[in-house]
N, C-alpha and C. Protein backbone atom coordinates (compact mmCIF):
# COMPACT_ATOMS: atom_id res chain seq x y z
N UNK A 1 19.25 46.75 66.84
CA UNK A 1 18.73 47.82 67.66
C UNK A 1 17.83 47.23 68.74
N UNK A 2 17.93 48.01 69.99
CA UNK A 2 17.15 47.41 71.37
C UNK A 2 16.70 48.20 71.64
N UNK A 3 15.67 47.87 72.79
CA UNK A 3 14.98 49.03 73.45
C UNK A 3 16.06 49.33 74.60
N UNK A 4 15.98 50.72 74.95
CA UNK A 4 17.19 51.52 76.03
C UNK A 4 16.74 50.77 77.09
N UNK A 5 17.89 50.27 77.49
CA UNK A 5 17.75 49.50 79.06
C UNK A 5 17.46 47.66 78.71
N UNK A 6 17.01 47.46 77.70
CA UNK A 6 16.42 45.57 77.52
C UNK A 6 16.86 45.26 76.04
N UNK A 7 18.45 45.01 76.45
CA UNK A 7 18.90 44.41 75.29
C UNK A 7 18.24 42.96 74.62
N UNK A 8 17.22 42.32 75.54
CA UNK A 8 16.40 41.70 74.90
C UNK A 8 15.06 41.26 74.35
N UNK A 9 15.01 42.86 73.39
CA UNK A 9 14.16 43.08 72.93
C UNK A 9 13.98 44.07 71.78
N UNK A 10 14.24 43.51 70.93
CA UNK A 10 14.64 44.50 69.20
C UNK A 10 12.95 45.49 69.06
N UNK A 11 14.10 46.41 68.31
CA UNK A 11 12.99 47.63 67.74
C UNK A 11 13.07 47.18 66.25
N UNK A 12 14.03 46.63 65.83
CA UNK A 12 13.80 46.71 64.43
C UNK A 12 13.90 45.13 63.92
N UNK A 13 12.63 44.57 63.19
CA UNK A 13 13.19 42.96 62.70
C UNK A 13 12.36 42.78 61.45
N UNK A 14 12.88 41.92 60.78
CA UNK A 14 11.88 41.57 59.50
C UNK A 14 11.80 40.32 59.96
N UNK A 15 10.53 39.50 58.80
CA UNK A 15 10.07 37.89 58.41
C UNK A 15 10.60 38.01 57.26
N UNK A 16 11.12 36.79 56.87
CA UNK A 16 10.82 36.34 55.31
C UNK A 16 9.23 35.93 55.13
N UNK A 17 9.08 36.03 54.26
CA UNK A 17 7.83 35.15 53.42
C UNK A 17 7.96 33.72 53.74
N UNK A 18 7.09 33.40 54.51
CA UNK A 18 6.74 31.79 55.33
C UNK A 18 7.41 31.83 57.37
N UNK A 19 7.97 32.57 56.88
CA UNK A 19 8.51 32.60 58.89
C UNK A 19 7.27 32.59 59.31
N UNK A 20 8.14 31.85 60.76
CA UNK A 20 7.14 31.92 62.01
C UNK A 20 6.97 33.08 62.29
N UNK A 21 6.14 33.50 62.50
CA UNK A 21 5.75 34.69 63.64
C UNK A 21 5.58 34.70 64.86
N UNK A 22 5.18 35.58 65.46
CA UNK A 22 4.20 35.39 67.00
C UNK A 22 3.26 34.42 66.83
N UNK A 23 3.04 33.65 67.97
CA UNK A 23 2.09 32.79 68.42
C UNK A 23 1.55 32.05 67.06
N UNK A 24 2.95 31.12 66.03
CA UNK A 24 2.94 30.33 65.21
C UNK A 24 2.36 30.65 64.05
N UNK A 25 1.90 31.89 64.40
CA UNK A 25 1.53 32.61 62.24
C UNK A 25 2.63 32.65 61.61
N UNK A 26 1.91 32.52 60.53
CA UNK A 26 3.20 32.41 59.33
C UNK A 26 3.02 33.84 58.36
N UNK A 27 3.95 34.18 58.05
CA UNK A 27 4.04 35.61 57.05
C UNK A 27 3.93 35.08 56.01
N UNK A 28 2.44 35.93 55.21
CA UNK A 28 2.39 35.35 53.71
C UNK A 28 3.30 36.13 53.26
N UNK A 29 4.18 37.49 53.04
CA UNK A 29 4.91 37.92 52.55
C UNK A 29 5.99 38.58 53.46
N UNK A 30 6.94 39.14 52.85
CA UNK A 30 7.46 39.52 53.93
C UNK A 30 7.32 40.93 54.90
N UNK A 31 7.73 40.92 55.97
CA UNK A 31 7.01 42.24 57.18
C UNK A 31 7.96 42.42 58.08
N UNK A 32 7.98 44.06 58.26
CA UNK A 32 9.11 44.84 58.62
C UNK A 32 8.48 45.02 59.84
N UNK A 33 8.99 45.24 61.22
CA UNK A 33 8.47 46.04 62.08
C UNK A 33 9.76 46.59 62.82
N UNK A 34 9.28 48.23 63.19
CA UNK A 34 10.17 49.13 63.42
C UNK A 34 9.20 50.03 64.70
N UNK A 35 9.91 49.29 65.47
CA UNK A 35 9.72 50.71 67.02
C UNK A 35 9.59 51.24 67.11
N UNK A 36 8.28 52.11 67.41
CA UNK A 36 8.70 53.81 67.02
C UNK A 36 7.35 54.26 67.94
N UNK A 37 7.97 55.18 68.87
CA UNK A 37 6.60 56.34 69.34
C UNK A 37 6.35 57.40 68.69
N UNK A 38 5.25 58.02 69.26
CA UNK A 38 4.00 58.85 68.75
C UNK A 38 5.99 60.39 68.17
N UNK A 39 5.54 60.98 66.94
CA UNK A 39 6.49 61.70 66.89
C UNK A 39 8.46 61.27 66.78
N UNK A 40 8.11 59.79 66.51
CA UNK A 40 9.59 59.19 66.14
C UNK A 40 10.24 59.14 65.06
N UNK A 41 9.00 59.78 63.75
CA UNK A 41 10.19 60.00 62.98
C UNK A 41 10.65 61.28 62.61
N UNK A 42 10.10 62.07 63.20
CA UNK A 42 9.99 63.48 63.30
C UNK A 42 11.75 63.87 63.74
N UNK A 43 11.63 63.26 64.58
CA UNK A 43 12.93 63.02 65.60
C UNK A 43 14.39 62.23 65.20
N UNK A 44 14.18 61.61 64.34
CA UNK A 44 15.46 60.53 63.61
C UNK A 44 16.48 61.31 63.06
N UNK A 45 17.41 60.94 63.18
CA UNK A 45 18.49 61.58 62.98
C UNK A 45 18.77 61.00 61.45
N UNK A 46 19.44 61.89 60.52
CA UNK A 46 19.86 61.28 58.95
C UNK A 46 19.83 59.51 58.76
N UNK A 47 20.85 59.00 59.87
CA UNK A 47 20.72 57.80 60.20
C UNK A 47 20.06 56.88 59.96
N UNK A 48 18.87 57.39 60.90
CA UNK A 48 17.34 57.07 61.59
C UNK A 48 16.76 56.91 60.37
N UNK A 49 16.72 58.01 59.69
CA UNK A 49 15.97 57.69 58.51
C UNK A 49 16.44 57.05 56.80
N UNK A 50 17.52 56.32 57.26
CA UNK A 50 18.17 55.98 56.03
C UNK A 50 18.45 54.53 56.70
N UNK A 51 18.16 53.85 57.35
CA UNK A 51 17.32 52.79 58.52
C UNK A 51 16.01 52.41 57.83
N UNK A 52 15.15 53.42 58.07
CA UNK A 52 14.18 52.90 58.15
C UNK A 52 13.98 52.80 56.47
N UNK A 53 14.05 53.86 55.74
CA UNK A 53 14.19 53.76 53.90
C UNK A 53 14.90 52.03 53.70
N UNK A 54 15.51 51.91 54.33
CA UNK A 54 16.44 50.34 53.88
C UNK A 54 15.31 49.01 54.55
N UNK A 55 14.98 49.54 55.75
CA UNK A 55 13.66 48.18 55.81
C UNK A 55 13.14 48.32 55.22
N UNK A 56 12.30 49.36 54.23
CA UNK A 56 11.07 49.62 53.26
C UNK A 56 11.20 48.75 52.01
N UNK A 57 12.54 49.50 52.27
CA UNK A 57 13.47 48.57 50.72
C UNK A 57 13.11 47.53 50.52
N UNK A 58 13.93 46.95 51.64
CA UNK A 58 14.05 44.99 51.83
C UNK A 58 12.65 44.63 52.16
N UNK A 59 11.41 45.35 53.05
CA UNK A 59 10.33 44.37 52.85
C UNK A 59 9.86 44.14 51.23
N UNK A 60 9.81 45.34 50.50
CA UNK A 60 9.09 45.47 49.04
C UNK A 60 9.75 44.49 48.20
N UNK A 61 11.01 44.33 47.96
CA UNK A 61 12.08 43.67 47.36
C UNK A 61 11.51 42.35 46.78
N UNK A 62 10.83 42.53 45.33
CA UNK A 62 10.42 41.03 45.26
C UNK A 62 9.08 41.41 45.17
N UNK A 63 8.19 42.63 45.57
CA UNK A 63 6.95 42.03 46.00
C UNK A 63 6.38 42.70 44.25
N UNK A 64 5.22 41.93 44.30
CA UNK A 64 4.71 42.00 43.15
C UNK A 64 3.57 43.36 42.80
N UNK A 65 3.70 43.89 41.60
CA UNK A 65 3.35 45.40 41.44
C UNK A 65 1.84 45.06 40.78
N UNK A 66 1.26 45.75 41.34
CA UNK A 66 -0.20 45.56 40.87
C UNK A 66 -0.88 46.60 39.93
N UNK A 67 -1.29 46.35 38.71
CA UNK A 67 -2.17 47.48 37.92
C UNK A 67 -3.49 47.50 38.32
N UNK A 68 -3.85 48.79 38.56
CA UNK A 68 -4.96 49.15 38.89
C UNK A 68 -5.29 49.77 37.40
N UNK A 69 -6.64 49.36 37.65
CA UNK A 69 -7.73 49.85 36.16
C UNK A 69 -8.85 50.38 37.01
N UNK A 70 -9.20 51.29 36.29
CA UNK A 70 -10.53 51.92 36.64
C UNK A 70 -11.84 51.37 35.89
């Protein structure tokens, strides 16, 4: 997926856990980022939102579940 008009430039990308990032950070785990303006998911079509449920997926995938105690 691109932004309309600049096919070079994604709305939607993940890291693995250790990728480079921007300006040589490294992802301690892994991180989804998804394009979206003010009122975008309001707006998604079935699609749209079975998209974005599947990045949620794949960032969590693996990640470790934490117990909380009071």
């Amino acid at each position: 997926m691109t932004w309309p008009g600049e096919p070079d430039k994604a709305t939607l990308f993940g890291y693995e856990a250790g990728a480079t990032m921007d300006h040589d950070h490294l992802a301690p785990a892994r991180r989804v980022f998804i394009g979206m303006e003010h009122n975008s998911f309001t707006r998604m079509t079935g699609a749209g939102h079975a998209l974005f449920d599947a990045a949620i997926r794949w960032a969590r995938a693996g990640a470790k579940i934490c117990k909380v105690t009071k």
